[in-house]
PDB file of N, CA and C in Angstrom:
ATOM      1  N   UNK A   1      49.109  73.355  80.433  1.00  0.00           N
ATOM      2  CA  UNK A   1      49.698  74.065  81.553  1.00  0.00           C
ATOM      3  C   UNK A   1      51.049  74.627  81.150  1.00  0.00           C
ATOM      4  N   UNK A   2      51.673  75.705  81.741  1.00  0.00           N
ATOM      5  CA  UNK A   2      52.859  76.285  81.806  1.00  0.00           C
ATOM      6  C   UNK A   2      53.563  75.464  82.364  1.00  0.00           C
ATOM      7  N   UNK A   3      55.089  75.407  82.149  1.00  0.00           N
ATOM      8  CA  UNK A   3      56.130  75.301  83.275  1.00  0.00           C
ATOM      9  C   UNK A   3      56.477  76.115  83.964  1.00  0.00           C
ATOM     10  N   UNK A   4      57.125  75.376  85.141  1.00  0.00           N
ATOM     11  CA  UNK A   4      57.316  76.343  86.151  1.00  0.00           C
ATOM     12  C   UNK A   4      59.399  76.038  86.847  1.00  0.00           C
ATOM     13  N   UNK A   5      59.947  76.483  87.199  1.00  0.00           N
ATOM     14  CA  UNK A   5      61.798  75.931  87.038  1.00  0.00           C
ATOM     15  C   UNK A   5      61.253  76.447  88.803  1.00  0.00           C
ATOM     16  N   UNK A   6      61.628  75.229  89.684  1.00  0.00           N
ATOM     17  CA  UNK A   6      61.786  75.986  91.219  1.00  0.00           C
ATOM     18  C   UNK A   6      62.860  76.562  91.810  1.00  0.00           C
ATOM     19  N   UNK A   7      63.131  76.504  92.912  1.00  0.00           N
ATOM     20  CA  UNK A   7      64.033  76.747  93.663  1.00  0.00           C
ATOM     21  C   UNK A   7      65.394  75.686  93.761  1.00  0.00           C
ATOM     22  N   UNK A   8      64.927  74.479  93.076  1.00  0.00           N
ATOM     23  CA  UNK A   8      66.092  73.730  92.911  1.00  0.00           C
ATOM     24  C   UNK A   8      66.820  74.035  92.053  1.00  0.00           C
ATOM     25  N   UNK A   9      66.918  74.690  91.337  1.00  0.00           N
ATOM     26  CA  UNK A   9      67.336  75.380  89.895  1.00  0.00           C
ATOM     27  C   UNK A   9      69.110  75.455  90.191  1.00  0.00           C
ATOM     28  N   UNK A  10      69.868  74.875  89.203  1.00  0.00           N
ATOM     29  CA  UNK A  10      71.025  74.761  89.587  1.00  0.00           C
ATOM     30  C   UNK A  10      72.503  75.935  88.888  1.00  0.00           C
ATOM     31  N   UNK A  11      71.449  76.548  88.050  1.00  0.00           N
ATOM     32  CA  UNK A  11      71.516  77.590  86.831  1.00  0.00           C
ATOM     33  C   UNK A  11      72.364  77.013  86.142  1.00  0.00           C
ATOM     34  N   UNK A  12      72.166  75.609  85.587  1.00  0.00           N
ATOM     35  CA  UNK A  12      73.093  75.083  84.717  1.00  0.00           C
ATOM     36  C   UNK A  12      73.041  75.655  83.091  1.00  0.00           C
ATOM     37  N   UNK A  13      72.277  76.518  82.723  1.00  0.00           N
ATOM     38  CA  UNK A  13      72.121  77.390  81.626  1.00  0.00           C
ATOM     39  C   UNK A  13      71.552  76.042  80.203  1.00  0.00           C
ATOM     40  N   UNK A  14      71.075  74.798  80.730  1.00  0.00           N
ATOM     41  CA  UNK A  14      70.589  74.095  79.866  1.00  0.00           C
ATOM     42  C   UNK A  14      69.576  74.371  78.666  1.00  0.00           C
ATOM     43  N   UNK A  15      68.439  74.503  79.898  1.00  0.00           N
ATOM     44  CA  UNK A  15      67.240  74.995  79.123  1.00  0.00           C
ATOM     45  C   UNK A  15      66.933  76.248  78.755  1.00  0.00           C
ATOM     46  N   UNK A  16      67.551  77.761  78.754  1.00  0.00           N
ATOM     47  CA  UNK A  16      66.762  78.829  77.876  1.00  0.00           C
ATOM     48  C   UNK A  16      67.300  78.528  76.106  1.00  0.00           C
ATOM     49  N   UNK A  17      68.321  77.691  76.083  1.00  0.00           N
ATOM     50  CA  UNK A  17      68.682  78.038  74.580  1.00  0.00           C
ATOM     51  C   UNK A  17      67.857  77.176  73.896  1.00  0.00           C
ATOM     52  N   UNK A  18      67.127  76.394  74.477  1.00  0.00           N
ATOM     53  CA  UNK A  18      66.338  75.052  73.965  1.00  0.00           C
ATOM     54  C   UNK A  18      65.030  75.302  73.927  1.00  0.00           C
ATOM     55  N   UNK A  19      64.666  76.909  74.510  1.00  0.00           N
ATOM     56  CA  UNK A  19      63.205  76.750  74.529  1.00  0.00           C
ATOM     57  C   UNK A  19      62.818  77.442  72.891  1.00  0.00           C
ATOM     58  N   UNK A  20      61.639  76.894  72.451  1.00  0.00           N
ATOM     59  CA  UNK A  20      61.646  77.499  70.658  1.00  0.00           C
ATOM     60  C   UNK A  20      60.380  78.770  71.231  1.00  0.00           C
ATOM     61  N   UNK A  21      59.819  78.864  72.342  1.00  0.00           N
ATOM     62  CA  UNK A  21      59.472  79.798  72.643  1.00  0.00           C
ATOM     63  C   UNK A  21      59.878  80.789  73.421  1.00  0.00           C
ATOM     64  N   UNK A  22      61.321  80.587  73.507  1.00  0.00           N
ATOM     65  CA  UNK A  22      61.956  82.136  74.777  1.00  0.00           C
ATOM     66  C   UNK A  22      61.275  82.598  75.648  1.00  0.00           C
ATOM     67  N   UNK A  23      60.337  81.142  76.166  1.00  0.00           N
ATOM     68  CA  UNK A  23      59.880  81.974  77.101  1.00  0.00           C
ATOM     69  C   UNK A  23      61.057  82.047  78.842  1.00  0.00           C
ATOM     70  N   UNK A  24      61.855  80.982  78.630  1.00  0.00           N
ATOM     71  CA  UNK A  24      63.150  80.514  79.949  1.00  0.00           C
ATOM     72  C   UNK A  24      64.311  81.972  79.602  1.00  0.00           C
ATOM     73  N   UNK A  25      64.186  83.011  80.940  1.00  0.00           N
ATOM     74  CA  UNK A  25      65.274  83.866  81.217  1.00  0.00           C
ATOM     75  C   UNK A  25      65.717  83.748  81.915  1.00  0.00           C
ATOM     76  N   UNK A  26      66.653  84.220  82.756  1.00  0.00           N
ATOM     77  CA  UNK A  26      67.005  84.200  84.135  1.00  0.00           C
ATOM     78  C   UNK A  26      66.421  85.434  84.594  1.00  0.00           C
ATOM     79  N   UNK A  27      66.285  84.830  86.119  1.00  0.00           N
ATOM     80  CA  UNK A  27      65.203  85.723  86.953  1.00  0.00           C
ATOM     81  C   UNK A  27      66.516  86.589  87.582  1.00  0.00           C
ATOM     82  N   UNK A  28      65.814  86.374  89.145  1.00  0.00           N
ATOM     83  CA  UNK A  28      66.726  86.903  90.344  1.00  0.00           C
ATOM     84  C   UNK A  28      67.797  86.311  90.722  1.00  0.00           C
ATOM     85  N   UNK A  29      67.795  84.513  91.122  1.00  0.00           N
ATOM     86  CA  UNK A  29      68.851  84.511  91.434  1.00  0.00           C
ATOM     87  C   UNK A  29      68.534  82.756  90.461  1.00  0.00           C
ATOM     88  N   UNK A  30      67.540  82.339  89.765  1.00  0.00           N
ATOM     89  CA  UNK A  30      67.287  81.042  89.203  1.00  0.00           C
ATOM     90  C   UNK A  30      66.860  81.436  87.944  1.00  0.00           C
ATOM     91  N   UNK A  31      66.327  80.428  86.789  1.00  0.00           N
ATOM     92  CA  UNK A  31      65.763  81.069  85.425  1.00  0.00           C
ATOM     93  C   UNK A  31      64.277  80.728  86.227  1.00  0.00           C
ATOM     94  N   UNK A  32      64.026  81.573  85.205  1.00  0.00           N
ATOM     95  CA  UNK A  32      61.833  81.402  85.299  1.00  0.00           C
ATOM     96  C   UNK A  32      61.601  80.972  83.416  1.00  0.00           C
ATOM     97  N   UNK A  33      60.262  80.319  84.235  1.00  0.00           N
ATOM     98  CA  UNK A  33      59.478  80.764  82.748  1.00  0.00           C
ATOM     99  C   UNK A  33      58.278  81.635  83.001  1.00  0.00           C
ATOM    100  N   UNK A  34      58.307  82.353  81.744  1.00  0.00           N
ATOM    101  CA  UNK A  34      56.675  83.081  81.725  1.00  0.00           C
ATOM    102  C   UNK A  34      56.526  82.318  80.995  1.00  0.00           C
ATOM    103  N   UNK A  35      54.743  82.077  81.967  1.00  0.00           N
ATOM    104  CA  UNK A  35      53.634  81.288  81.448  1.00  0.00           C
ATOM    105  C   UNK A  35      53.104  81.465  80.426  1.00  0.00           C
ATOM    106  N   UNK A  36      52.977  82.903  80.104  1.00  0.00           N
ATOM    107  CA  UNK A  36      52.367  83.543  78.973  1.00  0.00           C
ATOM    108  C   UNK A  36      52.763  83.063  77.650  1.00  0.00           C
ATOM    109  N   UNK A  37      54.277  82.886  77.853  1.00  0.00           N
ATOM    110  CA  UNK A  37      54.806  82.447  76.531  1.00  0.00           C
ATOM    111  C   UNK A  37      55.060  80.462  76.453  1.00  0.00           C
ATOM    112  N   UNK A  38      54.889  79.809  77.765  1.00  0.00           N
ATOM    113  CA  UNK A  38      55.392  78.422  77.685  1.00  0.00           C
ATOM    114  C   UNK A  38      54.113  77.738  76.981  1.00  0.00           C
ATOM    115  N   UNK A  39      54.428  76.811  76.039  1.00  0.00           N
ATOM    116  CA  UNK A  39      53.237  76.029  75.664  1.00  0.00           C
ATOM    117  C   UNK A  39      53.389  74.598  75.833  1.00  0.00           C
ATOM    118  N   UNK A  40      54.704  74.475  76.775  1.00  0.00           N
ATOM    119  CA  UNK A  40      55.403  72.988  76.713  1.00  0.00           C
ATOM    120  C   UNK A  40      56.071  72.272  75.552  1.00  0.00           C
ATOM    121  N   UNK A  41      56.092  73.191  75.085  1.00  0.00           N
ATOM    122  CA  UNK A  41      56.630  72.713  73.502  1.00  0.00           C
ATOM    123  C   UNK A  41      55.733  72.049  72.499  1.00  0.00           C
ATOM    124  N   UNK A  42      54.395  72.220  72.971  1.00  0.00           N
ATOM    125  CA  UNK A  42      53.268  72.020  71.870  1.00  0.00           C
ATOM    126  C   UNK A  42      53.169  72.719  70.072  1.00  0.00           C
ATOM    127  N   UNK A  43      53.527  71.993  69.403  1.00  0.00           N
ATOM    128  CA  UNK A  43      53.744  72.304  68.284  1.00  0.00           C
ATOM    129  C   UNK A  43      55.181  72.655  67.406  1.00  0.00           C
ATOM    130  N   UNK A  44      56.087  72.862  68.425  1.00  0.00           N
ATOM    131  CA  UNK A  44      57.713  72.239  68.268  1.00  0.00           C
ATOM    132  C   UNK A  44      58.135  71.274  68.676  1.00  0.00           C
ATOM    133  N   UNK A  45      57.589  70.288  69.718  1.00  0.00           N
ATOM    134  CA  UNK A  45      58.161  69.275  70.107  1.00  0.00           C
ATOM    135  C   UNK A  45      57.264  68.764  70.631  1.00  0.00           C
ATOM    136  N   UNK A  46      57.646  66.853  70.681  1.00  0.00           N
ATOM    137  CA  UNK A  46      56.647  65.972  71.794  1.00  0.00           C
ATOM    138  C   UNK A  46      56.544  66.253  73.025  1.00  0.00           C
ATOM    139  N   UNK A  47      58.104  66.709  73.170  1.00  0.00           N
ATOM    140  CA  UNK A  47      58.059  66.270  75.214  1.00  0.00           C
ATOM    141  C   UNK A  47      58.425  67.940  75.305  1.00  0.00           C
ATOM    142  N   UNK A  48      58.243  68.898  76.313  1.00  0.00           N
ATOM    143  CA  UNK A  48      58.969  70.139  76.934  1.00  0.00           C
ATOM    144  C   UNK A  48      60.834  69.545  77.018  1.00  0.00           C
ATOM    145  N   UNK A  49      61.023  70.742  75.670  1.00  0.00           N
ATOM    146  CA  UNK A  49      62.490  70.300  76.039  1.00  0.00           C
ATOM    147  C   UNK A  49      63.553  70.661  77.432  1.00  0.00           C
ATOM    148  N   UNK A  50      63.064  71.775  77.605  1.00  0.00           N
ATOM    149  CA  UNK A  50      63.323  71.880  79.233  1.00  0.00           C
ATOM    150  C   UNK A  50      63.141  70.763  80.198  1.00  0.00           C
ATOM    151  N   UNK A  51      61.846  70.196  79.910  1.00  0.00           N
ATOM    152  CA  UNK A  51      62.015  68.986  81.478  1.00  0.00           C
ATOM    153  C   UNK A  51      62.973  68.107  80.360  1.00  0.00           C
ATOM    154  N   UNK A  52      63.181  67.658  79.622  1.00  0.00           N
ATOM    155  CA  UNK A  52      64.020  66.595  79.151  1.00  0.00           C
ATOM    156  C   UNK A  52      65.319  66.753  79.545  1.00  0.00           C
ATOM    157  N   UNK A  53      66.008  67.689  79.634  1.00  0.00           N
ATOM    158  CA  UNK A  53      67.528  68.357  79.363  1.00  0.00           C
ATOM    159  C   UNK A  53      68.143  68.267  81.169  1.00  0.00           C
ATOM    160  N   UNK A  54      66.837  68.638  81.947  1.00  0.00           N
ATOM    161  CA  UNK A  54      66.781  69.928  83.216  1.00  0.00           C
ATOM    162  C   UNK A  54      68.012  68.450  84.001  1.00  0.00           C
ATOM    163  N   UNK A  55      69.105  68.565  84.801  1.00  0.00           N
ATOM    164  CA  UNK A  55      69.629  67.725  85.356  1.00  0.00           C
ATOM    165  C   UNK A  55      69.092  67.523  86.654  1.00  0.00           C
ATOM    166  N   UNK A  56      68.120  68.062  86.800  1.00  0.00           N
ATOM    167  CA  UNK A  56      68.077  68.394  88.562  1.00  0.00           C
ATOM    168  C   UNK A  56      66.891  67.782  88.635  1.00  0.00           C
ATOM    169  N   UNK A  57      65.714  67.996  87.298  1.00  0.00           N
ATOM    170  CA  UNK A  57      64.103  67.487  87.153  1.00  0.00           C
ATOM    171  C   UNK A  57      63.886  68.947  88.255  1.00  0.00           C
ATOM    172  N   UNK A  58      63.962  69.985  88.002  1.00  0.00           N
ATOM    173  CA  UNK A  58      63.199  71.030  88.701  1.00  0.00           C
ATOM    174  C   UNK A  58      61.831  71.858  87.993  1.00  0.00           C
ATOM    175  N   UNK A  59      61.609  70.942  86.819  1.00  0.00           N
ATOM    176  CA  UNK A  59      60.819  71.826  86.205  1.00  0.00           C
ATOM    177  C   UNK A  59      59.283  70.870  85.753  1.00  0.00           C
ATOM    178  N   UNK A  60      58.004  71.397  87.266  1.00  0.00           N
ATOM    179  CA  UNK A  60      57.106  70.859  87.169  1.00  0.00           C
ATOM    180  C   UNK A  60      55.870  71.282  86.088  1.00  0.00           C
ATOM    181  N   UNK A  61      54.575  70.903  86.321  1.00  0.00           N
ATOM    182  CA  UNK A  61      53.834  71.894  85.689  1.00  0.00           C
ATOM    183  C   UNK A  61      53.555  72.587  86.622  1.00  0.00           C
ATOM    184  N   UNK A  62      53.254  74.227  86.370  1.00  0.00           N
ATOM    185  CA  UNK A  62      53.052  75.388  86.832  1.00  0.00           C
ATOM    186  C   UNK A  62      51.559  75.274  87.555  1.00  0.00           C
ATOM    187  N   UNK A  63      51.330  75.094  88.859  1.00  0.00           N
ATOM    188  CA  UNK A  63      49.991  74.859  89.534  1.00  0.00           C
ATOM    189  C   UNK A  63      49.134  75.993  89.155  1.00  0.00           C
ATOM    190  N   UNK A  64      48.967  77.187  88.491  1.00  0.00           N
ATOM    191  CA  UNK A  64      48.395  78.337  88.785  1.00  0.00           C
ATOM    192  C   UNK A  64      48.153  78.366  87.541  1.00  0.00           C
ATOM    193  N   UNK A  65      48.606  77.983  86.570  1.00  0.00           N
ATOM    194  CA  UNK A  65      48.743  78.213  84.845  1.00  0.00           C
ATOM    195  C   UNK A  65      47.950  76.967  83.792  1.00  0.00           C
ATOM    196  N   UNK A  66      46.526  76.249  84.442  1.00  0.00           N
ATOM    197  CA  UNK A  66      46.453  75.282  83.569  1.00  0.00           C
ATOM    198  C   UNK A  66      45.552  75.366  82.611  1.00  0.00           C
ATOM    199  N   UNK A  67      46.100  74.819  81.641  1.00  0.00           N
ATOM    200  CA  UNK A  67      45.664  74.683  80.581  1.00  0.00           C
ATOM    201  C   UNK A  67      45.461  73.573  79.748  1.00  0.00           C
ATOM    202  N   UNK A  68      44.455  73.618  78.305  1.00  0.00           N
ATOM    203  CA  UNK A  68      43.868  72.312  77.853  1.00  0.00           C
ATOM    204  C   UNK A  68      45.013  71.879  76.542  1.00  0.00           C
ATOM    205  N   UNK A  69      45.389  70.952  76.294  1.00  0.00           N
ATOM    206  CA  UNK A  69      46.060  71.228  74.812  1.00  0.00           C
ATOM    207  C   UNK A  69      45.493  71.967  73.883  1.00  0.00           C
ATOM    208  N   UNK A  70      44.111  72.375  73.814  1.00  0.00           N
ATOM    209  CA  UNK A  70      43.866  73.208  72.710  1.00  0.00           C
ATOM    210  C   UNK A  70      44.091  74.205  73.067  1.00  0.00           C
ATOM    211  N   UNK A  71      44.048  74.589  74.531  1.00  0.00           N
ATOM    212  CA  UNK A  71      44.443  76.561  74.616  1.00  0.00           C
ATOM    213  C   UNK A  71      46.068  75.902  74.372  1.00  0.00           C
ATOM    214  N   UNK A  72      46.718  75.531  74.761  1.00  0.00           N
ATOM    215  CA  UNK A  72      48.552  75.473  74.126  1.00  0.00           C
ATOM    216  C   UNK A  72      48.106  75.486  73.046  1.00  0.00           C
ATOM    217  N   UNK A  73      47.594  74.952  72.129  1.00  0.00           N
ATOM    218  CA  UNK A  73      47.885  74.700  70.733  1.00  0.00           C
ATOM    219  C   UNK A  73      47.347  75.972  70.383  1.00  0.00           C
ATOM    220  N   UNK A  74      46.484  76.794  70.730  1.00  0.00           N
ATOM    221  CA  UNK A  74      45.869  78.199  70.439  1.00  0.00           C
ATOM    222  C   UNK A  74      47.342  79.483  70.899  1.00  0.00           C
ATOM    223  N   UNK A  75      47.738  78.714  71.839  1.00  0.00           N
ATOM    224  CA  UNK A  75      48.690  79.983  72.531  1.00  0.00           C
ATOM    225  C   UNK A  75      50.296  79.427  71.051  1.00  0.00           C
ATOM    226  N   UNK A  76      50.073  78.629  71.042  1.00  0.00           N
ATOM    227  CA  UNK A  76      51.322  78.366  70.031  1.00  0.00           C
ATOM    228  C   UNK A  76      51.520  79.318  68.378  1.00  0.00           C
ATOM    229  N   UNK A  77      50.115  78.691  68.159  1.00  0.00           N
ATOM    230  CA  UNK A  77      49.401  79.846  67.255  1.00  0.00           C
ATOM    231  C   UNK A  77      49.607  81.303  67.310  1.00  0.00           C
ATOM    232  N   UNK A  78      49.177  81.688  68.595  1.00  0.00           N
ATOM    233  CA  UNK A  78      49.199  83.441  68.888  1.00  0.00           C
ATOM    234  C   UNK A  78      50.944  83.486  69.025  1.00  0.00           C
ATOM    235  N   UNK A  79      51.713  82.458  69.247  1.00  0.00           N
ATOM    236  CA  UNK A  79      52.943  83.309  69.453  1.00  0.00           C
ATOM    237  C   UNK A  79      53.770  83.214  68.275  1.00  0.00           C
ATOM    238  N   UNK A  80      53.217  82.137  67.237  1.00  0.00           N
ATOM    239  CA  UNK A  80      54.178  82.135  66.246  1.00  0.00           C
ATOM    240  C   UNK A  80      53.487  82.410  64.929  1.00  0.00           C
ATOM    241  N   UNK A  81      52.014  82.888  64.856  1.00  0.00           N
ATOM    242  CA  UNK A  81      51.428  83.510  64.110  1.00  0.00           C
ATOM    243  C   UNK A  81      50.917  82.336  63.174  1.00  0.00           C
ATOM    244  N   UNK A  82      51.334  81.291  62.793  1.00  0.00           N
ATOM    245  CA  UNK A  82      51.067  80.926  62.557  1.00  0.00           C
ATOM    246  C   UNK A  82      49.526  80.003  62.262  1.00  0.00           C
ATOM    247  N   UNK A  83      48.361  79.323  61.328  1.00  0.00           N
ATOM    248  CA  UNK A  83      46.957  79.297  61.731  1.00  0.00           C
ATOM    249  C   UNK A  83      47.033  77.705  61.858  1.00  0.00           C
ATOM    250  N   UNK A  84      48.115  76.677  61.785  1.00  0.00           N
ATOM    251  CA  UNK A  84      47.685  76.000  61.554  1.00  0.00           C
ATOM    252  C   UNK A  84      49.160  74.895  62.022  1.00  0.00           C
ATOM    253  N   UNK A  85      49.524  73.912  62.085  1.00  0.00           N
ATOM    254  CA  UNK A  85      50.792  73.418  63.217  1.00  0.00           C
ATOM    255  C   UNK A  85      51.498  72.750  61.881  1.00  0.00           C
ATOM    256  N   UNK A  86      52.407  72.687  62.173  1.00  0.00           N
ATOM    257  CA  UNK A  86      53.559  72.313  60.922  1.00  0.00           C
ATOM    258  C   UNK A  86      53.461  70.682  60.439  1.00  0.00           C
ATOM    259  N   UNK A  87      53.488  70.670  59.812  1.00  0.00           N
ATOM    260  CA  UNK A  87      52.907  68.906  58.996  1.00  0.00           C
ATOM    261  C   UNK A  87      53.362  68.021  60.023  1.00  0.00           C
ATOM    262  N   UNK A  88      54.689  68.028  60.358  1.00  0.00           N
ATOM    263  CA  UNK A  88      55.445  67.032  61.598  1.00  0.00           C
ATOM    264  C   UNK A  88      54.845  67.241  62.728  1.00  0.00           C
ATOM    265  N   UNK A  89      54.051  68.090  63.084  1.00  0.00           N
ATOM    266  CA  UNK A  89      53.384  68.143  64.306  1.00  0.00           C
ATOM    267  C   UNK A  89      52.036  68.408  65.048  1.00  0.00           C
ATOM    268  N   UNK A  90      51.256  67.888  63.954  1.00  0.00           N
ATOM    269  CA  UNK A  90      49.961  68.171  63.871  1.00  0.00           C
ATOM    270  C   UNK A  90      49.208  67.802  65.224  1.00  0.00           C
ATOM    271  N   UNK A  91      48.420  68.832  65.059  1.00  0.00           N
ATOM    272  CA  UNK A  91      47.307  69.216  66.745  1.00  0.00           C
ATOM    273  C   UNK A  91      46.767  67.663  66.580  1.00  0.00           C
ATOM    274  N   UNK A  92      46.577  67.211  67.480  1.00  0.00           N
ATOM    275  CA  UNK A  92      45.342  66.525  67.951  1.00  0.00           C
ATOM    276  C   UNK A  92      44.037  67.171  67.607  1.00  0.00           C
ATOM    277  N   UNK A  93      43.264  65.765  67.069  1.00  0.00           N
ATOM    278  CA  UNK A  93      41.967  66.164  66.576  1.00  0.00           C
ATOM    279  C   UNK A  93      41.998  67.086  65.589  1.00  0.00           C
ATOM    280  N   UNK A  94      42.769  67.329  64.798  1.00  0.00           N
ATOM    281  CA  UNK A  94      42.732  68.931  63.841  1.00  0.00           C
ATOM    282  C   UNK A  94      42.712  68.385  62.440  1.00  0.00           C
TER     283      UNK A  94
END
């Protein structure tokens, strides 16, 4: 699944510098993520460094955006071109 940053959003500017996928900008008046680009940090990290950091905990999974670890681990792939996950962070089952 994607993340999603709500309306509690405190714009403490924590999480876009932390995401290794850019997918965290600021929106209108809070940051967003696009889904397109969030993989939860599948294949850079254990945990979504965004929910780790977030002070407020505003950042659930995205109800509309779910997904299996293998489509993240496929979408990680398509965004960093890469065919295959970096020795420290190997896919499940792979």
């Amino acid at each position: 699944m994607a993340l999603l940053i709500t309306d509690e959003c405190i714009n403490c500017d924590v999480c876009e510098p932390e995401c290794p996928n850019e997918a965290i900008s600021m929106g209108e008046e809070i940051y967003q993520i696009d889904p397109h680009k969030c993989t939860e940090c599948v294949g850079h990290f254990d945990e979504p460094q965004c929910v780790q950091l977030c002070p407020v905990s505003c950042i659930p999974l995205h109800p509309d955006f779910s997904e299996s670890p293998e489509q993240l681990w496929a979408k990680y792939r398509r965004l960093t071109g890469r065919s295959s996950a970096p020795a420290a962070a190997a896919a499940p089952d792979a």
